[in-house]
PDB file of N, CA and C in Angstrom:
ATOM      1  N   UNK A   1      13.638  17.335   3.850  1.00  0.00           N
ATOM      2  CA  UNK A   1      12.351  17.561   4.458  1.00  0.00           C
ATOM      3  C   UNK A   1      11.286  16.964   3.553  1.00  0.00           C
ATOM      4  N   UNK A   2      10.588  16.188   4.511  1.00  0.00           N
ATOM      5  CA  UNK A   2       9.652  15.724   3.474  1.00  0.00           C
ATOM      6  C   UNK A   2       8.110  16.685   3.427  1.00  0.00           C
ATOM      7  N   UNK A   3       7.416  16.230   2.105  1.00  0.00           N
ATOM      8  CA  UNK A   3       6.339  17.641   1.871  1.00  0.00           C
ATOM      9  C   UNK A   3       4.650  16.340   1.810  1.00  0.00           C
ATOM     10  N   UNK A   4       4.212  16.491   2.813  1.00  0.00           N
ATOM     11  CA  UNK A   4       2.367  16.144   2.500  1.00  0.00           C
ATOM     12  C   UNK A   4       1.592  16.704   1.107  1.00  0.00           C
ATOM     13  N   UNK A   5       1.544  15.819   0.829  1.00  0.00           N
ATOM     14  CA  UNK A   5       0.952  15.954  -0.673  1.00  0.00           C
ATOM     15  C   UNK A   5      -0.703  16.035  -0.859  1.00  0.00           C
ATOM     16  N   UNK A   6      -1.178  17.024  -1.520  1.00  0.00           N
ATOM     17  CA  UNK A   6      -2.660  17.726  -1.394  1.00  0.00           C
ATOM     18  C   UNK A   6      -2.935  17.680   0.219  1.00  0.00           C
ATOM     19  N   UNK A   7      -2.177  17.861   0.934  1.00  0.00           N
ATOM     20  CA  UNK A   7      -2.750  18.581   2.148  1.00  0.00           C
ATOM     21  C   UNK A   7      -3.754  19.307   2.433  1.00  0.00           C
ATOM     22  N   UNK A   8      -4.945  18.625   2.238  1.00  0.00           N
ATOM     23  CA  UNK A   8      -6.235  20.116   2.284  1.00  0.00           C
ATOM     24  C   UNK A   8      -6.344  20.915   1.490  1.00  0.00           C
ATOM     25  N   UNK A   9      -5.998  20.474   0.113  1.00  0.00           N
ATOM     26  CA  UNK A   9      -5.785  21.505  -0.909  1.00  0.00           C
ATOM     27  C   UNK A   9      -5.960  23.002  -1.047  1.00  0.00           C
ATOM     28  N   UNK A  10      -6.674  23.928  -0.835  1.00  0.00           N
ATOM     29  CA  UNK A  10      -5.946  25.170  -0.455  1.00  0.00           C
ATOM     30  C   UNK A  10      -6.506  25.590   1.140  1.00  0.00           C
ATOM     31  N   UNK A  11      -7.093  24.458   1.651  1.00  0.00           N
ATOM     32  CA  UNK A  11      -7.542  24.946   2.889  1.00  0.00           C
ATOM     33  C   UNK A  11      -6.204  24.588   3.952  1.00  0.00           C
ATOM     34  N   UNK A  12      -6.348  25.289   5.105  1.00  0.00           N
ATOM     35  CA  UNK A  12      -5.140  24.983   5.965  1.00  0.00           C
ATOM     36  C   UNK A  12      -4.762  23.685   6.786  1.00  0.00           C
ATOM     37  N   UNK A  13      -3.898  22.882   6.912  1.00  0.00           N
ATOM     38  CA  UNK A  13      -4.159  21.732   7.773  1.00  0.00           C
ATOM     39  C   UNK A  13      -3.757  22.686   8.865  1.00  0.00           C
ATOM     40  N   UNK A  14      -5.140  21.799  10.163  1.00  0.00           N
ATOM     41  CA  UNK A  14      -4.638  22.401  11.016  1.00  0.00           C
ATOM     42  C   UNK A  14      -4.319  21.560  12.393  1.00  0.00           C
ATOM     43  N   UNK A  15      -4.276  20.314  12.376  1.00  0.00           N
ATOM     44  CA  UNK A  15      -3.125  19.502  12.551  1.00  0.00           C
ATOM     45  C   UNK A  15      -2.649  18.037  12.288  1.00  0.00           C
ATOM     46  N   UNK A  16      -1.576  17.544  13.518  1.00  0.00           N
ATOM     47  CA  UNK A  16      -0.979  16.574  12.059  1.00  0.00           C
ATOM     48  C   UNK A  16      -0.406  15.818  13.296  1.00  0.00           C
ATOM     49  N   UNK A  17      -0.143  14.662  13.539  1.00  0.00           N
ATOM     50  CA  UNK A  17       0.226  13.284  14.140  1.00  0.00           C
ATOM     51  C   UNK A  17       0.672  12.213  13.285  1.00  0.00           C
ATOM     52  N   UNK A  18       1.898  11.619  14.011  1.00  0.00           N
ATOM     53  CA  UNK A  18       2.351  10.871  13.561  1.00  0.00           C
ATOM     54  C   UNK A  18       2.167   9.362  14.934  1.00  0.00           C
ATOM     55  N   UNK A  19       1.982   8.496  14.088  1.00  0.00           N
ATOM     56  CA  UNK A  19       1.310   7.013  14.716  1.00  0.00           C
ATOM     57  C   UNK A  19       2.726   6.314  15.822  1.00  0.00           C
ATOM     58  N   UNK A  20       2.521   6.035  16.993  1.00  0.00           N
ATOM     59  CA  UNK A  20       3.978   5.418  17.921  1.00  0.00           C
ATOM     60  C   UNK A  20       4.407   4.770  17.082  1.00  0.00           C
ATOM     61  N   UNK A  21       5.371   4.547  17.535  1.00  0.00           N
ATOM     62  CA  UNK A  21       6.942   3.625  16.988  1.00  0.00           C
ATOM     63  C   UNK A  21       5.772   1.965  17.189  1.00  0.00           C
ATOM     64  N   UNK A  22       5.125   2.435  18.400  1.00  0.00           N
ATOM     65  CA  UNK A  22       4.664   0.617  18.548  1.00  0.00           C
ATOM     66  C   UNK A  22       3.303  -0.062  17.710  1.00  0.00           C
ATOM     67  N   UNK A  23       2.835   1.085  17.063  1.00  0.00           N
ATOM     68  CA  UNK A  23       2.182   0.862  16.326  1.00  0.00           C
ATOM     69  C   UNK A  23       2.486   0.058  14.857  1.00  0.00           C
ATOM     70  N   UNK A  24       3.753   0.164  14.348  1.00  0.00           N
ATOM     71  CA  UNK A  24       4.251  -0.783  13.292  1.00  0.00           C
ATOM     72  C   UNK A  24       3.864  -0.057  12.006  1.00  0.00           C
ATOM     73  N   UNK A  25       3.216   1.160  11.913  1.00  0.00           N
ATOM     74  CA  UNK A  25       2.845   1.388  10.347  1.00  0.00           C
ATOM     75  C   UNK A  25       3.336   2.848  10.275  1.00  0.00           C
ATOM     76  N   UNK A  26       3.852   3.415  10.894  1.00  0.00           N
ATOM     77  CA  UNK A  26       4.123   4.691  10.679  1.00  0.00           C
ATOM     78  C   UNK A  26       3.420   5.780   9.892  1.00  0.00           C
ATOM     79  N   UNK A  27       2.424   5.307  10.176  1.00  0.00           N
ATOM     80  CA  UNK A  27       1.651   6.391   9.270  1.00  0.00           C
ATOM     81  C   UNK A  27       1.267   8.176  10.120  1.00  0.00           C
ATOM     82  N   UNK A  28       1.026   8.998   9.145  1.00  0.00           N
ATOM     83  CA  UNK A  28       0.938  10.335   9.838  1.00  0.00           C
ATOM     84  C   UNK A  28      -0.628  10.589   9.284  1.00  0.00           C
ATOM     85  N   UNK A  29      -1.825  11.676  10.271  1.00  0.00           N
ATOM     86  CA  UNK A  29      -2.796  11.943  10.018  1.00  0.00           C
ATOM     87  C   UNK A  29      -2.628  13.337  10.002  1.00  0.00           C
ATOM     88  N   UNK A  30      -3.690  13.857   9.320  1.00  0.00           N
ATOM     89  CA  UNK A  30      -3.926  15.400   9.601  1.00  0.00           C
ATOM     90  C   UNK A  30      -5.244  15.881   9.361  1.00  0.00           C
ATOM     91  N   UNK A  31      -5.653  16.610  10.119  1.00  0.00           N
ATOM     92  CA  UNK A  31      -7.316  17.419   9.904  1.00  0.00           C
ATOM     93  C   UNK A  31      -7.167  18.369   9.746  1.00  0.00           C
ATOM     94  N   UNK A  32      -7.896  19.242   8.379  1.00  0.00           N
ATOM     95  CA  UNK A  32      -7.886  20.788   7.939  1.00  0.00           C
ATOM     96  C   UNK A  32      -9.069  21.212   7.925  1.00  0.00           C
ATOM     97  N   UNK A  33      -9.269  22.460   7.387  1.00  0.00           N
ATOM     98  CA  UNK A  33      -9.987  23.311   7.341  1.00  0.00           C
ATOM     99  C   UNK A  33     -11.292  22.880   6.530  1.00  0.00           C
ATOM    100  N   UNK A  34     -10.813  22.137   5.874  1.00  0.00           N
ATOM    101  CA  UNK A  34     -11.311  22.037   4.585  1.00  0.00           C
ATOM    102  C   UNK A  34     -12.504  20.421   5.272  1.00  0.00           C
ATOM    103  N   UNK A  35     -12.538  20.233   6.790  1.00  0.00           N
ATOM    104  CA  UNK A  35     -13.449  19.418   7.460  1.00  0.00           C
ATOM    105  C   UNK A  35     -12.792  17.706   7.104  1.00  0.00           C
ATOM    106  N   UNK A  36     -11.657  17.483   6.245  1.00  0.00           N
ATOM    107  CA  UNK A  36     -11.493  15.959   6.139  1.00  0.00           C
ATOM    108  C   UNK A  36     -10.316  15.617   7.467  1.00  0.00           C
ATOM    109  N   UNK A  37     -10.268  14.218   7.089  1.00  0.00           N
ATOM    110  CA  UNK A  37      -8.980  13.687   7.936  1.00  0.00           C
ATOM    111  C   UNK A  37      -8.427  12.772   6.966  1.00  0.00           C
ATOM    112  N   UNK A  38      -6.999  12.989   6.746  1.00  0.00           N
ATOM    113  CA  UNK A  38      -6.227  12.433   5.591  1.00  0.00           C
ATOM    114  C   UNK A  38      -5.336  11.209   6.555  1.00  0.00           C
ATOM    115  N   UNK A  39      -4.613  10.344   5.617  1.00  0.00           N
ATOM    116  CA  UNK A  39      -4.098   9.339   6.693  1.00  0.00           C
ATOM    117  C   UNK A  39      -2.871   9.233   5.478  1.00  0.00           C
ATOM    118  N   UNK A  40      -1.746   8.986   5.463  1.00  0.00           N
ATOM    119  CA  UNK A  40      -0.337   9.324   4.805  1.00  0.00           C
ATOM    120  C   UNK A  40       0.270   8.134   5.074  1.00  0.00           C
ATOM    121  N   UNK A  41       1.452   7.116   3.948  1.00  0.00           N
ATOM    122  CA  UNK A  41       1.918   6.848   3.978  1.00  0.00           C
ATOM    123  C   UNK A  41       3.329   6.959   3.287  1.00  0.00           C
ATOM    124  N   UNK A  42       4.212   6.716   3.991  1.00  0.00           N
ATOM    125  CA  UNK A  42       5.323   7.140   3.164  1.00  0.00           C
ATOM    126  C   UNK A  42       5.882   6.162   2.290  1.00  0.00           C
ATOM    127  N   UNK A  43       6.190   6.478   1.095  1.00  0.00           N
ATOM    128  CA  UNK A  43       6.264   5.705  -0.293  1.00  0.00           C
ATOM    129  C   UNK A  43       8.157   5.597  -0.088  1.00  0.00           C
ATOM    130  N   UNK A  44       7.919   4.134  -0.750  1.00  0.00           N
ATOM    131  CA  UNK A  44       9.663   3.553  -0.324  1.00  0.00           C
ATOM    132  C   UNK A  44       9.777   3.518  -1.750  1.00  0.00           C
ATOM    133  N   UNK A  45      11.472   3.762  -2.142  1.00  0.00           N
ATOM    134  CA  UNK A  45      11.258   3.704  -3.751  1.00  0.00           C
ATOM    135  C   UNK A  45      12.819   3.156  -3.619  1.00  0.00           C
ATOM    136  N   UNK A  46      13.411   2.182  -4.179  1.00  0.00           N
ATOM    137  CA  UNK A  46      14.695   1.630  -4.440  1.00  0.00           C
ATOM    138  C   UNK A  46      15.335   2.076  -5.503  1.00  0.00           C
ATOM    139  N   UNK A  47      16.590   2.398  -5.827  1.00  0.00           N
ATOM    140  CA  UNK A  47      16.670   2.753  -6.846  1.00  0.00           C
ATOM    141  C   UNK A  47      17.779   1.738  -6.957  1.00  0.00           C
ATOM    142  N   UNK A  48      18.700   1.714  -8.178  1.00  0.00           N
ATOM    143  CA  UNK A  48      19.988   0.785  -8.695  1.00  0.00           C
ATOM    144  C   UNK A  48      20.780   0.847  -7.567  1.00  0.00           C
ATOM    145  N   UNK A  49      21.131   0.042  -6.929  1.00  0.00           N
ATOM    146  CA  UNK A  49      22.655  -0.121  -6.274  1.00  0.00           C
ATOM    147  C   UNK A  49      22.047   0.433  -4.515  1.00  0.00           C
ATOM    148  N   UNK A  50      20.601   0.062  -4.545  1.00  0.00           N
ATOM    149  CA  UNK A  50      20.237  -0.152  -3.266  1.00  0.00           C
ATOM    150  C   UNK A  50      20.053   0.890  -2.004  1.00  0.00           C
ATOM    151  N   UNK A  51      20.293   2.202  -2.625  1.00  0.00           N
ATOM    152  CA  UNK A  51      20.147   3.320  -1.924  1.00  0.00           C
ATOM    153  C   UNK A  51      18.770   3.659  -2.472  1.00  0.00           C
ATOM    154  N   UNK A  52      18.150   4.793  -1.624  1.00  0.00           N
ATOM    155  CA  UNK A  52      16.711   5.649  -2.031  1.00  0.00           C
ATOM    156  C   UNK A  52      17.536   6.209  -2.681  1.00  0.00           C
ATOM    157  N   UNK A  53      16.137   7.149  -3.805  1.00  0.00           N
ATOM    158  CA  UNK A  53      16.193   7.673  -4.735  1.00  0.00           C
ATOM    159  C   UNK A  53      16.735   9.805  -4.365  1.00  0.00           C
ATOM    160  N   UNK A  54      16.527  10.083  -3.056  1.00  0.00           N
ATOM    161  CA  UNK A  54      16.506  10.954  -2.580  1.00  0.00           C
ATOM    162  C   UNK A  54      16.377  11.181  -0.690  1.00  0.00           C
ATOM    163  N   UNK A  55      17.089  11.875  -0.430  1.00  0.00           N
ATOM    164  CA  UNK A  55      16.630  12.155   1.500  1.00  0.00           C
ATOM    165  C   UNK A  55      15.589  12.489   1.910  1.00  0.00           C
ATOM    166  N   UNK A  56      14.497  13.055   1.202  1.00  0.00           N
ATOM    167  CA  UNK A  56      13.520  13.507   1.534  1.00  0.00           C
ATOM    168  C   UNK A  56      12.312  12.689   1.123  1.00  0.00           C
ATOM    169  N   UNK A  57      11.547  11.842   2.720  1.00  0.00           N
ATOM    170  CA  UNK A  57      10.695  11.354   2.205  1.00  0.00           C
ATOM    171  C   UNK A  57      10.012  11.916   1.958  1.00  0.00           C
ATOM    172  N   UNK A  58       9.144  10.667   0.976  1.00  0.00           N
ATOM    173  CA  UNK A  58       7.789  11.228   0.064  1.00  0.00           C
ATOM    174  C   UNK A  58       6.912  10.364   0.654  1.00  0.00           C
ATOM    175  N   UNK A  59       5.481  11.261   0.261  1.00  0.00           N
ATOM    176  CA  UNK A  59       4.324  10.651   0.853  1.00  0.00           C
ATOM    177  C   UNK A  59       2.707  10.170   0.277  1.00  0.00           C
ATOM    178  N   UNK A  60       2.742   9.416   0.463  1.00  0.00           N
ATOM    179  CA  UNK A  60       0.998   9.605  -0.388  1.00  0.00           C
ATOM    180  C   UNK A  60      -0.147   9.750   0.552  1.00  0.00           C
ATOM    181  N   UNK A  61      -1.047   9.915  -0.139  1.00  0.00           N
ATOM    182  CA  UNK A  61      -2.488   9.515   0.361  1.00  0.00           C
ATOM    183  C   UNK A  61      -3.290   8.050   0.727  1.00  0.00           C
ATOM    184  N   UNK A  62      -3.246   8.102   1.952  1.00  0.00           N
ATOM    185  CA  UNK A  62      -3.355   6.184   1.907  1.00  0.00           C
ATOM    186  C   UNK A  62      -5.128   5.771   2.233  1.00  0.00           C
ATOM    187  N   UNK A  63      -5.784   7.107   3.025  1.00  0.00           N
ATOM    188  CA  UNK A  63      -7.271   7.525   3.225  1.00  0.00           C
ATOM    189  C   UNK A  63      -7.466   7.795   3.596  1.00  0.00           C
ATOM    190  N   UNK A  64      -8.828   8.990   3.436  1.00  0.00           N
ATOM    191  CA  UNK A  64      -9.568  10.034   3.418  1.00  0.00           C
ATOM    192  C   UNK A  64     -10.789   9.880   4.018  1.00  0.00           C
ATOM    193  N   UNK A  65     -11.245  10.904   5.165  1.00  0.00           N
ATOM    194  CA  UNK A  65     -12.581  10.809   5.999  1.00  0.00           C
ATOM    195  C   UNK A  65     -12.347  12.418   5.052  1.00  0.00           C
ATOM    196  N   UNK A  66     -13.574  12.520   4.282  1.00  0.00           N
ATOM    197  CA  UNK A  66     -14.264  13.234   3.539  1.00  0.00           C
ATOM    198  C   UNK A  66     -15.211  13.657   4.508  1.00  0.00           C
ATOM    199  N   UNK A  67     -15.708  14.801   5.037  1.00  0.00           N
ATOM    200  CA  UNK A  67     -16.679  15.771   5.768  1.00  0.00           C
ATOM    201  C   UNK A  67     -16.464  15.234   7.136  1.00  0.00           C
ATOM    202  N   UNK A  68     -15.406  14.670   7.161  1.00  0.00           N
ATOM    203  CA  UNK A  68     -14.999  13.717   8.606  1.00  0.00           C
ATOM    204  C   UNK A  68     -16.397  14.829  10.100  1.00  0.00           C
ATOM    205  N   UNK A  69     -16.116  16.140   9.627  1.00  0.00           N
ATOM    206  CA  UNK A  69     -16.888  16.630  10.714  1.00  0.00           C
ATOM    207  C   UNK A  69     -17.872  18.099  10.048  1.00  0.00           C
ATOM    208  N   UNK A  70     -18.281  18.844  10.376  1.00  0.00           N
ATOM    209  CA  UNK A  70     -19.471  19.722  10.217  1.00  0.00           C
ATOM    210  C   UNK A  70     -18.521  20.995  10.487  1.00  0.00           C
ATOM    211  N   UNK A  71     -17.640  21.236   9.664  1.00  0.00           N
ATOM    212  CA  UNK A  71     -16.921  22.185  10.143  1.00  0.00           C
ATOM    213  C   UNK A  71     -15.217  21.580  10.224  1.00  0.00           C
ATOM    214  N   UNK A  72     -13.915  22.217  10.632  1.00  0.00           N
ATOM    215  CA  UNK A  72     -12.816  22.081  10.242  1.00  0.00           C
ATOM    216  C   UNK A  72     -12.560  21.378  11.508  1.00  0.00           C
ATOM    217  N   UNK A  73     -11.541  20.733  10.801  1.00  0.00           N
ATOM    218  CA  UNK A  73     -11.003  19.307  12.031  1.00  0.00           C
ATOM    219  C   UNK A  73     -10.116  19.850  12.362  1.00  0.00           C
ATOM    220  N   UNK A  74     -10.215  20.068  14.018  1.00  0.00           N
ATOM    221  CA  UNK A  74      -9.448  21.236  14.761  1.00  0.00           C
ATOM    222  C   UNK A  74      -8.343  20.372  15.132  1.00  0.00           C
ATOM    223  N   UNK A  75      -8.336  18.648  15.606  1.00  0.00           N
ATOM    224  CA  UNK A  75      -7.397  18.245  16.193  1.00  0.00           C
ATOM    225  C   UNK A  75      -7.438  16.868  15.512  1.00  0.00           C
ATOM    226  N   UNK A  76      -6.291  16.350  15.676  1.00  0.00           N
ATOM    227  CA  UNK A  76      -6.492  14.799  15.151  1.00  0.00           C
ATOM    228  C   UNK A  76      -5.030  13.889  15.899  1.00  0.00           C
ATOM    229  N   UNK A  77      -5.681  12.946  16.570  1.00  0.00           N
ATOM    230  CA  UNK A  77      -3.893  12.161  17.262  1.00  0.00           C
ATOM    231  C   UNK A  77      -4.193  10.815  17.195  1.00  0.00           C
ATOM    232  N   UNK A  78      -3.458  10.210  16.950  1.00  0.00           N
ATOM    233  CA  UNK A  78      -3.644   8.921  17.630  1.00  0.00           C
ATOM    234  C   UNK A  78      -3.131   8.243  18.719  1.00  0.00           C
ATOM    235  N   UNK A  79      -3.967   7.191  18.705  1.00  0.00           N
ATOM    236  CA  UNK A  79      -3.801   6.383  20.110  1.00  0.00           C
ATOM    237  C   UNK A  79      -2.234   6.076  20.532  1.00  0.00           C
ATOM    238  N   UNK A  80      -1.992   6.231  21.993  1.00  0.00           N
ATOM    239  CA  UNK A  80      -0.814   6.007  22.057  1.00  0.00           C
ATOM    240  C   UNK A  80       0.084   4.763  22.069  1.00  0.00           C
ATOM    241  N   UNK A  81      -0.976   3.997  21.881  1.00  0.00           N
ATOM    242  CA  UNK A  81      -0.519   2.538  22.419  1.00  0.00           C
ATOM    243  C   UNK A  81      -1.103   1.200  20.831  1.00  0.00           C
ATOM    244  N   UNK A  82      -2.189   2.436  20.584  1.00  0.00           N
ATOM    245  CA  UNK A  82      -3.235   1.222  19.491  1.00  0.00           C
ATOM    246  C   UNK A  82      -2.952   2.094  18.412  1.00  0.00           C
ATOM    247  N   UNK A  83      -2.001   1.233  17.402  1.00  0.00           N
ATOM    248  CA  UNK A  83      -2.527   2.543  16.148  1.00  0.00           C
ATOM    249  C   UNK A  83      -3.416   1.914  15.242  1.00  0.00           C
ATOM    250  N   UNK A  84      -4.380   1.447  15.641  1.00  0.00           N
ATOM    251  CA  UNK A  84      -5.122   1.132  14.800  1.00  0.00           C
ATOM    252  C   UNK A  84      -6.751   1.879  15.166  1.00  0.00           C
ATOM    253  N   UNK A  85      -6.210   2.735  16.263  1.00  0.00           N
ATOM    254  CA  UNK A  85      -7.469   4.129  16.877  1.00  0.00           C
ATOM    255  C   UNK A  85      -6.600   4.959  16.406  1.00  0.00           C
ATOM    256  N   UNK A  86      -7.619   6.670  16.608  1.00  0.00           N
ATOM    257  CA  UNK A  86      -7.352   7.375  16.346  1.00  0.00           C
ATOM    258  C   UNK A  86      -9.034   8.342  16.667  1.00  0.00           C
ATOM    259  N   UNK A  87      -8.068   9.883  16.878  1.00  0.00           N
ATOM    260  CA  UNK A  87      -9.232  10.678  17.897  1.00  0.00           C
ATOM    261  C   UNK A  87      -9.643  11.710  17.397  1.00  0.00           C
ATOM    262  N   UNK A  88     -10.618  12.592  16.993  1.00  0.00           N
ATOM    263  CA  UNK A  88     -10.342  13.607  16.257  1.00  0.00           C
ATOM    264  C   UNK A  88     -11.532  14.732  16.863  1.00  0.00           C
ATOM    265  N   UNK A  89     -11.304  16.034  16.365  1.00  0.00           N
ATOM    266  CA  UNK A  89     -12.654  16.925  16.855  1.00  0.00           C
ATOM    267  C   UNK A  89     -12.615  17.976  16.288  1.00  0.00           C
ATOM    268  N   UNK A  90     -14.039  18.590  15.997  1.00  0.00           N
ATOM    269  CA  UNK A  90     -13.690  19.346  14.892  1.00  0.00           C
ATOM    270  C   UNK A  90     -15.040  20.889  15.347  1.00  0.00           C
ATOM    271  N   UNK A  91     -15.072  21.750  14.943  1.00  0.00           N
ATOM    272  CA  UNK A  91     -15.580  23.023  14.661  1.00  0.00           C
ATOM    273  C   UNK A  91     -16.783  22.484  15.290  1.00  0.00           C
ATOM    274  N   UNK A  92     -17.369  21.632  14.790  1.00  0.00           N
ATOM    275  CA  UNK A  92     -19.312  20.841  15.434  1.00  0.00           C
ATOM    276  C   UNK A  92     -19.330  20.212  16.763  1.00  0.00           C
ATOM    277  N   UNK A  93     -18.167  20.445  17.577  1.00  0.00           N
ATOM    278  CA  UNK A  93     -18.202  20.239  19.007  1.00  0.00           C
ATOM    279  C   UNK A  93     -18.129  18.811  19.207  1.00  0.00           C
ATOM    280  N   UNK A  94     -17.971  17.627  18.451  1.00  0.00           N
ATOM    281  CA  UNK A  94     -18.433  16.194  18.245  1.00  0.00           C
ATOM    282  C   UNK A  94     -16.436  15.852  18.842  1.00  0.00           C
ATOM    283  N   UNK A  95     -16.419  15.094  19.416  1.00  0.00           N
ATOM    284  CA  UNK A  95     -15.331  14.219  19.471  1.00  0.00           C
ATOM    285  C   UNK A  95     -15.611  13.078  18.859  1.00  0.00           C
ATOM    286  N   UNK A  96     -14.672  12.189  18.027  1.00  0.00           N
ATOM    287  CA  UNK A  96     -15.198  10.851  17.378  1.00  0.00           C
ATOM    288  C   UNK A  96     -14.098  10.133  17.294  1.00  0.00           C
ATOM    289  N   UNK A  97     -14.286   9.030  17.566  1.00  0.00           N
ATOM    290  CA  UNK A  97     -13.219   7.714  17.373  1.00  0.00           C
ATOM    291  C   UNK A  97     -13.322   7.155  16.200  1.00  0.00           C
ATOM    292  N   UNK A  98     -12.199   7.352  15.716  1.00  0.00           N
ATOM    293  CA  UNK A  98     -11.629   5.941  14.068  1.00  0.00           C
ATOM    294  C   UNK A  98     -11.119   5.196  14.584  1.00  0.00           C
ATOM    295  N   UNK A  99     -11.724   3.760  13.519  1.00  0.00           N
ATOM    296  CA  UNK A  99     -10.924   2.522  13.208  1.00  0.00           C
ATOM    297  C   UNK A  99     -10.156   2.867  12.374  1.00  0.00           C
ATOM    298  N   UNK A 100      -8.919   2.623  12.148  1.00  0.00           N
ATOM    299  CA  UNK A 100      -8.137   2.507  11.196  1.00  0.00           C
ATOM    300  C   UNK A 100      -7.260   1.158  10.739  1.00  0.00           C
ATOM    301  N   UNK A 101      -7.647   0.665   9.320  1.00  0.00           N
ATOM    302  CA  UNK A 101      -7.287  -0.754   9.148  1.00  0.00           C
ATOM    303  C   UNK A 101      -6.504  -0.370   7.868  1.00  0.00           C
ATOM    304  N   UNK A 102      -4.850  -1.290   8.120  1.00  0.00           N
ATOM    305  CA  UNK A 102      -4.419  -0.838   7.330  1.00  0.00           C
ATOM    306  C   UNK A 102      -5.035  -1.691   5.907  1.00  0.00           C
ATOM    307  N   UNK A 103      -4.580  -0.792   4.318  1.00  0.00           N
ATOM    308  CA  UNK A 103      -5.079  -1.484   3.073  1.00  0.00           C
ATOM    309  C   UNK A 103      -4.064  -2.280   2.668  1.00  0.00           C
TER     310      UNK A 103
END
């Protein structure tokens, strides 16, 4: 099982999407309590003789919408078709559309 790393640090995520298969980047989002929207990539690590290092992926922080909303980011998904959108809404009644470009 893999574990999201500083997830909202002690605030709750309160939810979490992962990007279509047709999107090409597999990345996962999540919006917490704590008002951000985090964007995750999962870290590939090779080890000797060509296997991963472990079954459980790992993940980083790939970027951060800091006060993304006025209050806790109640929902967050992305597009089903574009992953390079993404939808989110939070406690301040605001629905808002991201670009997301990968780094």
């Amino acid at each position: 099982v893999g574990k999201l790393p500083d997830a909202h640090s002690s605030y709750a995520p309160l939810s979490i999407d992962c990007a279509p298969s047709r999107a090409g980047h597999g990345r996962i989002v999540s919006g917490g309590g704590d008002n951000c929207i985090n964007i995750y990539r999962e870290e590939t690590t090779v080890v000797s003789g060509g296997g991963s290092s472990s079954d459980a992926p790992k993940f980083s922080i790939e970027a951060m919408a800091v006060d993304a909303h006025d209050g806790d980011v109640n929902c967050v998904k992305w597009h089903p078709r574009d992953g390079t959108c993404l939808v989110s809404c939070g406690d301040d009644g605001a629905v808002k559309l991201w670009k997301y470009q990968r780094g």
